[in-house]
PDB file of N, CA and C in Angstrom:
ATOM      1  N   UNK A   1       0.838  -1.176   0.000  1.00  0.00           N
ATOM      2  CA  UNK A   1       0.000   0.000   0.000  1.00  0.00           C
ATOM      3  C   UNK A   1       0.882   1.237   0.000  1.00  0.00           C
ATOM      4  N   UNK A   2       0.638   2.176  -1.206  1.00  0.00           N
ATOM      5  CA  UNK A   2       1.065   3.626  -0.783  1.00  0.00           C
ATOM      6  C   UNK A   2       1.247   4.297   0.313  1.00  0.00           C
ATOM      7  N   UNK A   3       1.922   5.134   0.481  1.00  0.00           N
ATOM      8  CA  UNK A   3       1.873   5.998   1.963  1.00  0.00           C
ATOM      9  C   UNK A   3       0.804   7.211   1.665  1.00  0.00           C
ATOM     10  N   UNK A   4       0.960   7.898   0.139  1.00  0.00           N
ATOM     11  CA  UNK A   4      -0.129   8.881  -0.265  1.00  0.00           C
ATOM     12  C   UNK A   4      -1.165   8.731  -1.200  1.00  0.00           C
ATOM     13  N   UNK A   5      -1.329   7.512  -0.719  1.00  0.00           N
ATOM     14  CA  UNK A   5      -3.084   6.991  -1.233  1.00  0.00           C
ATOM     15  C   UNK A   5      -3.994   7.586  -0.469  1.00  0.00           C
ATOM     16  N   UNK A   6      -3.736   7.896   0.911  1.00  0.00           N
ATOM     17  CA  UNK A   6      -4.867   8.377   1.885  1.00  0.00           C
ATOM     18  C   UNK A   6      -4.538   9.735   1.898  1.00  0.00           C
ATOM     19  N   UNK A   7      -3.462  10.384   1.691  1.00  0.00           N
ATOM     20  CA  UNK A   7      -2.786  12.402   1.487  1.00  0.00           C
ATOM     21  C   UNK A   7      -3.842  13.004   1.588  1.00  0.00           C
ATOM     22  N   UNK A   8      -3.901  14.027   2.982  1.00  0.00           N
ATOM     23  CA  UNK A   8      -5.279  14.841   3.102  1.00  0.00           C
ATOM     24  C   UNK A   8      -4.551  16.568   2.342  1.00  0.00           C
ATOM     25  N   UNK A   9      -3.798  16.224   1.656  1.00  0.00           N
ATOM     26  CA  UNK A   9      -3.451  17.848   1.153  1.00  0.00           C
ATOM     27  C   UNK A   9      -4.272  17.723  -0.734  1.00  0.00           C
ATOM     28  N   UNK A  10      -4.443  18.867  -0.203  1.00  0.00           N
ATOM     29  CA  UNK A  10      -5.463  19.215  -1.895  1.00  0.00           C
ATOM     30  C   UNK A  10      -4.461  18.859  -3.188  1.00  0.00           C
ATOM     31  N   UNK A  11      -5.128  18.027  -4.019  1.00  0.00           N
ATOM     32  CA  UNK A  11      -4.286  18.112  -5.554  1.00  0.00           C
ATOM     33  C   UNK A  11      -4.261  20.107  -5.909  1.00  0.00           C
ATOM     34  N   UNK A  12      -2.908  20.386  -6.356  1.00  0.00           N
ATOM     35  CA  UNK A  12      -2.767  21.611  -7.003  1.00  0.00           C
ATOM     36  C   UNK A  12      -4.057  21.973  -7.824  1.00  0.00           C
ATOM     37  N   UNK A  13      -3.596  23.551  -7.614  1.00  0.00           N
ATOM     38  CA  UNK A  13      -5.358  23.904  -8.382  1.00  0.00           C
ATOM     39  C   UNK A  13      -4.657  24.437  -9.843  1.00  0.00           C
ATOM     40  N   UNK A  14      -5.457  23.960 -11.332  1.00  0.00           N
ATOM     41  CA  UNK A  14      -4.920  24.622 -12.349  1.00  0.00           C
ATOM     42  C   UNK A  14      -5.451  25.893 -12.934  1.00  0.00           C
ATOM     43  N   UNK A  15      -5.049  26.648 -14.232  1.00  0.00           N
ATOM     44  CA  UNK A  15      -6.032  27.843 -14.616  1.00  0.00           C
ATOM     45  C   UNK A  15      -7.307  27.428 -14.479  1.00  0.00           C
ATOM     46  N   UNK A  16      -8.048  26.645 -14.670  1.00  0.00           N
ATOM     47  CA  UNK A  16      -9.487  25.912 -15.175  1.00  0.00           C
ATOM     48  C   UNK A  16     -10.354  26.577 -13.675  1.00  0.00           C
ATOM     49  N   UNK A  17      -9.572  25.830 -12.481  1.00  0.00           N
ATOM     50  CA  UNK A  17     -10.352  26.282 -11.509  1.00  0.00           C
ATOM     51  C   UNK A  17     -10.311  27.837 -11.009  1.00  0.00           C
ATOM     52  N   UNK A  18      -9.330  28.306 -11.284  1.00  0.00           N
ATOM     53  CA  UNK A  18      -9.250  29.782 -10.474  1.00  0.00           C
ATOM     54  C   UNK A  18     -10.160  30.338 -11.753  1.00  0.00           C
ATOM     55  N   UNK A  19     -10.047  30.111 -12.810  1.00  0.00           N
ATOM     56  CA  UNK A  19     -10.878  30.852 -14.227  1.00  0.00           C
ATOM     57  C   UNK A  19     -12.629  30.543 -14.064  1.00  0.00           C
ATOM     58  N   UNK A  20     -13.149  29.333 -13.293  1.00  0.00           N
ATOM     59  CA  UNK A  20     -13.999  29.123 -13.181  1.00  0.00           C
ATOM     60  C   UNK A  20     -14.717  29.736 -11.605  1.00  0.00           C
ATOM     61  N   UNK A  21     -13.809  30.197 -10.573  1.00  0.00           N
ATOM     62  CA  UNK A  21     -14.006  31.037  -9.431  1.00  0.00           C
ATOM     63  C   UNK A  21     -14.177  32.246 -10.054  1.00  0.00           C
ATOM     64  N   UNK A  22     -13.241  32.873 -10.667  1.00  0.00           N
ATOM     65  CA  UNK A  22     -13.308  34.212 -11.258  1.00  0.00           C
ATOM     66  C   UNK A  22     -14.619  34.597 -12.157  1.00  0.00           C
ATOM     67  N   UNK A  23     -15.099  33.592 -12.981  1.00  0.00           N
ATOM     68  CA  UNK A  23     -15.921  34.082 -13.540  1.00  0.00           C
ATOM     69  C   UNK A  23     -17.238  33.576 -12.761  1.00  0.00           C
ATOM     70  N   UNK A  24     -17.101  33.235 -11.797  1.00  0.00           N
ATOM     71  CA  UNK A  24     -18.669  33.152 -10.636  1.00  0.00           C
ATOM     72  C   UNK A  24     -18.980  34.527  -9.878  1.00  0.00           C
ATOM     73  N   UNK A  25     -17.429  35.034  -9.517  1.00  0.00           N
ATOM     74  CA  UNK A  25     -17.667  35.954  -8.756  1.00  0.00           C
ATOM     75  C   UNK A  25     -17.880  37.419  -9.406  1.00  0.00           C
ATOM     76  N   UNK A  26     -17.617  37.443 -11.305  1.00  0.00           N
ATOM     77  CA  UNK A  26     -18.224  38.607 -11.877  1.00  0.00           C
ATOM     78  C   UNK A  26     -19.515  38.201 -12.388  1.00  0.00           C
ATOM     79  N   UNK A  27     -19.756  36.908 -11.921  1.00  0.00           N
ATOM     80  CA  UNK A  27     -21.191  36.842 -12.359  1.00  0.00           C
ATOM     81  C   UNK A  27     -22.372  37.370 -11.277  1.00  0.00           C
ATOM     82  N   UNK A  28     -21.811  37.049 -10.328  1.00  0.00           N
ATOM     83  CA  UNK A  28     -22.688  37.238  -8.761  1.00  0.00           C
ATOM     84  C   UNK A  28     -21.987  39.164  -8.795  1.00  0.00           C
ATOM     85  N   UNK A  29     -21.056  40.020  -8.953  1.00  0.00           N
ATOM     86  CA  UNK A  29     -20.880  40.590  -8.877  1.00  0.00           C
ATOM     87  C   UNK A  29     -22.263  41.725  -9.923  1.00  0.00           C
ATOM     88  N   UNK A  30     -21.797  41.438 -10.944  1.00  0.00           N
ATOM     89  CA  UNK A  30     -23.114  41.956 -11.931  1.00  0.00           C
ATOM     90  C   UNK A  30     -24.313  42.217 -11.655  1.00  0.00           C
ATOM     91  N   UNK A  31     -24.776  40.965 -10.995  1.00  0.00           N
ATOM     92  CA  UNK A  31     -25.827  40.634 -10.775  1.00  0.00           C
ATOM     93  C   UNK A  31     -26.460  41.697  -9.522  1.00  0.00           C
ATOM     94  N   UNK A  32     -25.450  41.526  -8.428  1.00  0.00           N
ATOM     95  CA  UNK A  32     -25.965  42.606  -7.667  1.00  0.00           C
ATOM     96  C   UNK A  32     -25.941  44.167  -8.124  1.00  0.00           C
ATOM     97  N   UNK A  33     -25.104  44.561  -9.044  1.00  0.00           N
ATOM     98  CA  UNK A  33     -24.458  45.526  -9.271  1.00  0.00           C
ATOM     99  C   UNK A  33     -26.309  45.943  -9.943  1.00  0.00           C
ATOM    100  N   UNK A  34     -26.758  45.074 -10.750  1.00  0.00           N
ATOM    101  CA  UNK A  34     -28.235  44.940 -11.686  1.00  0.00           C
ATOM    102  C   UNK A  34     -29.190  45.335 -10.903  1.00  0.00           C
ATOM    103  N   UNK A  35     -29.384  44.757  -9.630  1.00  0.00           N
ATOM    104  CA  UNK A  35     -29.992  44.606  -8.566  1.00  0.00           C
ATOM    105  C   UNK A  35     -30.337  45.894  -8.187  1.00  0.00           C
ATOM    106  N   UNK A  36     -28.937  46.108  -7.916  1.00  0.00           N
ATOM    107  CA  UNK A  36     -28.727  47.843  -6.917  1.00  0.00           C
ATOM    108  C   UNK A  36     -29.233  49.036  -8.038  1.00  0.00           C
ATOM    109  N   UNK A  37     -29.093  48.911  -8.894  1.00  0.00           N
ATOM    110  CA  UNK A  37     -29.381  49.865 -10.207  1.00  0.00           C
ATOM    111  C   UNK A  37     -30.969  49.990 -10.568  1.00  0.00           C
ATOM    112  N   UNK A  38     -31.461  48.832 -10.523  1.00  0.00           N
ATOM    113  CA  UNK A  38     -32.771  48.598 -10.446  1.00  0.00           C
ATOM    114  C   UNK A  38     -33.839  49.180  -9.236  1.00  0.00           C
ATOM    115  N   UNK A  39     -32.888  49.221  -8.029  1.00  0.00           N
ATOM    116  CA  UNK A  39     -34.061  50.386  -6.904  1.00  0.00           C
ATOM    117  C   UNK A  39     -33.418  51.248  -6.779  1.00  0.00           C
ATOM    118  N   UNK A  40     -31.895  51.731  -7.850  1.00  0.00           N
ATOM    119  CA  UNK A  40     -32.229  53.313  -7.551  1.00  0.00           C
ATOM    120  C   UNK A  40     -33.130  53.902  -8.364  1.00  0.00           C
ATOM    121  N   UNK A  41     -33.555  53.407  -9.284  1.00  0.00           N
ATOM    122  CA  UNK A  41     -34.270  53.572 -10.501  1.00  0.00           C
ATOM    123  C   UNK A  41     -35.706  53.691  -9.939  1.00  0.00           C
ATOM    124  N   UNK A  42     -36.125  52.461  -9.094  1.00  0.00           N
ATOM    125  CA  UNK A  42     -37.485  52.321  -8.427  1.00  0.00           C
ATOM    126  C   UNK A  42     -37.557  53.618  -8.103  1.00  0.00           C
ATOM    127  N   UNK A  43     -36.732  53.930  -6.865  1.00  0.00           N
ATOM    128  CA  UNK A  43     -36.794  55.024  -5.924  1.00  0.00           C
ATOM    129  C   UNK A  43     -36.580  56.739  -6.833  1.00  0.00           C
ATOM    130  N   UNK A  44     -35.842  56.821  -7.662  1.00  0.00           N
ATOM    131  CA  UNK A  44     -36.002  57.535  -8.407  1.00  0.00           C
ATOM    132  C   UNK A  44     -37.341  58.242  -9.193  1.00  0.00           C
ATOM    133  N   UNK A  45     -38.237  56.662  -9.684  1.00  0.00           N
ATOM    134  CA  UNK A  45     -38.796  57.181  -9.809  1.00  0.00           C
ATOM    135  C   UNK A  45     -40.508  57.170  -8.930  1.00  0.00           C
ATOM    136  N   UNK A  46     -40.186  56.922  -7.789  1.00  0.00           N
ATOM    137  CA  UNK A  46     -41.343  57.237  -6.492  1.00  0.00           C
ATOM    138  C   UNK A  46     -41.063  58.635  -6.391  1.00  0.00           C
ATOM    139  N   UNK A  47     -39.655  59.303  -6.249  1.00  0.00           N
ATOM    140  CA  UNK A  47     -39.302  60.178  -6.039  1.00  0.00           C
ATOM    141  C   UNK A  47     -39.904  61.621  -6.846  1.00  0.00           C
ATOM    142  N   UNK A  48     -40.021  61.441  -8.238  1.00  0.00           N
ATOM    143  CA  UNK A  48     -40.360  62.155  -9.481  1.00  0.00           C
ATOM    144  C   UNK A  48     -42.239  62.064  -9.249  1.00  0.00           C
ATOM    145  N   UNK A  49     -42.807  61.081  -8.688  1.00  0.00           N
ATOM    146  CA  UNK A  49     -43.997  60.904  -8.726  1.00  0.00           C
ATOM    147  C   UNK A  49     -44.486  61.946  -7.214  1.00  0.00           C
ATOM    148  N   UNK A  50     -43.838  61.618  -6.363  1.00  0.00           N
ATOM    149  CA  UNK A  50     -44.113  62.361  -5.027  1.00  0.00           C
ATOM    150  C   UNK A  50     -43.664  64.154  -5.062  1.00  0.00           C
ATOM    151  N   UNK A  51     -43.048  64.174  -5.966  1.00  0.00           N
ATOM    152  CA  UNK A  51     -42.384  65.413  -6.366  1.00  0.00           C
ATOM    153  C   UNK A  51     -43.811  66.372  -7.530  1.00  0.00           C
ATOM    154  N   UNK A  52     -44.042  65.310  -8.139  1.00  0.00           N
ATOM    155  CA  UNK A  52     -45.646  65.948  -9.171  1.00  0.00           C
ATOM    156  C   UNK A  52     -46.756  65.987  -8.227  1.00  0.00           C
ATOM    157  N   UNK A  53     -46.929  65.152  -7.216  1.00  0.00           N
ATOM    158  CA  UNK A  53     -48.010  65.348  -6.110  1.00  0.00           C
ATOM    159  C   UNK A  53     -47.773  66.638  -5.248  1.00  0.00           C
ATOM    160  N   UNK A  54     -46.573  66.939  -4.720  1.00  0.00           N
ATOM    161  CA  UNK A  54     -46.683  68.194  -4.008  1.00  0.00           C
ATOM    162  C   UNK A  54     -46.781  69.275  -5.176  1.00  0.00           C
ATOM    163  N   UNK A  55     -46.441  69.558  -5.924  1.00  0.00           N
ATOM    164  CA  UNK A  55     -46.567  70.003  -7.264  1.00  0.00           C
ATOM    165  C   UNK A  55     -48.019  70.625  -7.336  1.00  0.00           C
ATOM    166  N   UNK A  56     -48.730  69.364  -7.408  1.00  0.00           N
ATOM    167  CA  UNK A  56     -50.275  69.770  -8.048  1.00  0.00           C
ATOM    168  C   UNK A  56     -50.986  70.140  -6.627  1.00  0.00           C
ATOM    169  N   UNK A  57     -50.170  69.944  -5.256  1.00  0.00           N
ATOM    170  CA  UNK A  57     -50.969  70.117  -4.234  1.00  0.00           C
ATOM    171  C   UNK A  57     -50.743  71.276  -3.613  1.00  0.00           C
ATOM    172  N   UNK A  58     -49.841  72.074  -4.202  1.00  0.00           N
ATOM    173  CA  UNK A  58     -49.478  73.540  -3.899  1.00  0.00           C
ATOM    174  C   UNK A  58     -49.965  74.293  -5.138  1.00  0.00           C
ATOM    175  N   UNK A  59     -50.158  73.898  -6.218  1.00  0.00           N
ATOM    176  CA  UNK A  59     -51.220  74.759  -6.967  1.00  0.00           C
ATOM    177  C   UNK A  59     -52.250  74.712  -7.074  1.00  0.00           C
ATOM    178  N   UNK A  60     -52.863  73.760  -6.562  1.00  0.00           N
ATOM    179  CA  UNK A  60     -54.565  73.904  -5.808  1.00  0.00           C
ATOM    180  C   UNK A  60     -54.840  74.408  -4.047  1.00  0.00           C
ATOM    181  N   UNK A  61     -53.520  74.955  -3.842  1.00  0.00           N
ATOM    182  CA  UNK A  61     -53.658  75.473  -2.288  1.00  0.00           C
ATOM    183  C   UNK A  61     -53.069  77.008  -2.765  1.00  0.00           C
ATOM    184  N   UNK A  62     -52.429  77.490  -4.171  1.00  0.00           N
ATOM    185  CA  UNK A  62     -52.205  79.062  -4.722  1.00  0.00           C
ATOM    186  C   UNK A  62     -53.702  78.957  -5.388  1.00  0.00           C
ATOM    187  N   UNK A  63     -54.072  78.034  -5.760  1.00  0.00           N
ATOM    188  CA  UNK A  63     -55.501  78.617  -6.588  1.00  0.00           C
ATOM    189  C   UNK A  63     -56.504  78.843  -5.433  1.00  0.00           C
ATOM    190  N   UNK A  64     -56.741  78.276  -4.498  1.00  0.00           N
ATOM    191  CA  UNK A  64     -57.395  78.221  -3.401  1.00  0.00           C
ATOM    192  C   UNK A  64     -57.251  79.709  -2.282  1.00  0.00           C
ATOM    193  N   UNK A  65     -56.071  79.749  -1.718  1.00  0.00           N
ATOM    194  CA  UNK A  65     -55.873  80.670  -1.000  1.00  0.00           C
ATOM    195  C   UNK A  65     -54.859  81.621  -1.357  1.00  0.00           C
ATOM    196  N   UNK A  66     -54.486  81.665  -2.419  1.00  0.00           N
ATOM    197  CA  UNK A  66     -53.399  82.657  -2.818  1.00  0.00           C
ATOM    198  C   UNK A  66     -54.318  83.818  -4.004  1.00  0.00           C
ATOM    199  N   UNK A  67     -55.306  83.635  -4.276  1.00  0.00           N
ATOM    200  CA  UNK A  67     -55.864  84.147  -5.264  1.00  0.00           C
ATOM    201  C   UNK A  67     -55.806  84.284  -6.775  1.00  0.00           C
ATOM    202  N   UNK A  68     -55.857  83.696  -7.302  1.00  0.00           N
ATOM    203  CA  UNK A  68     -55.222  83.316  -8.338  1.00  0.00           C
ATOM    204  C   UNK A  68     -54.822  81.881  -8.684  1.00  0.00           C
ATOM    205  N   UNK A  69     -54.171  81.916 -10.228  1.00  0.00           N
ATOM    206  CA  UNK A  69     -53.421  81.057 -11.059  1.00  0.00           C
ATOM    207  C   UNK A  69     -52.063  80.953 -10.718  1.00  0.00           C
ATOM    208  N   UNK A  70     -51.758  79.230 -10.321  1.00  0.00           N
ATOM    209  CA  UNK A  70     -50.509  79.386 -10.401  1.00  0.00           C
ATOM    210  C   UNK A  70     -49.307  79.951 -11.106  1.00  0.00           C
ATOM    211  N   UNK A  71     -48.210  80.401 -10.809  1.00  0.00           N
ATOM    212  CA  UNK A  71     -47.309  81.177 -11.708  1.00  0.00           C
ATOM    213  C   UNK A  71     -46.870  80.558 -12.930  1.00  0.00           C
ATOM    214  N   UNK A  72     -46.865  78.954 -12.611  1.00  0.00           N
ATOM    215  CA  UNK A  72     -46.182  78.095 -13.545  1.00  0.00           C
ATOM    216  C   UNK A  72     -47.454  77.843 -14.760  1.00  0.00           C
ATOM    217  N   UNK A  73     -48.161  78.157 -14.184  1.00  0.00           N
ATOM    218  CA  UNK A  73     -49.296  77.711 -15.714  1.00  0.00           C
ATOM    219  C   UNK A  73     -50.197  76.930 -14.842  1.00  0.00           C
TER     220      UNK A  73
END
């Protein structure tokens, strides 16, 4: 019987495996990167929507108590 038939040390790692780590971790990298881009975008545009609500809710409070037409049209 061998002495390193039972060898608890790892066989050497070749390009194949570090090339196949590397391209997991720009895949998972992307992916969040997609992720994160996607609710600034959400939030962006809640932001643009809540922004037209005070908008229309201060020119029905100048048409109301300011006398008049808003300035903007």
């Amino acid at each position: 019987m061998r002495s390193d038939a039972f060898s608890t040390t790892p066989e050497p790692s070749g390009n194949g495996y570090l090339q196949s780590l590397m391209s997991w971790q720009m895949l998972l990298g992307r992916s969040l990167m997609q992720a994160q881009c996607g609710q600034w975008e959400m939030m962006a545009a809640w932001q643009r929507s809540i922004g037209n609500v005070q908008r229309e809710l201060m020119d029905q409070w100048i048409c109301r108590f300011g006398g008049g037409a808003p300035l903007d049209g």
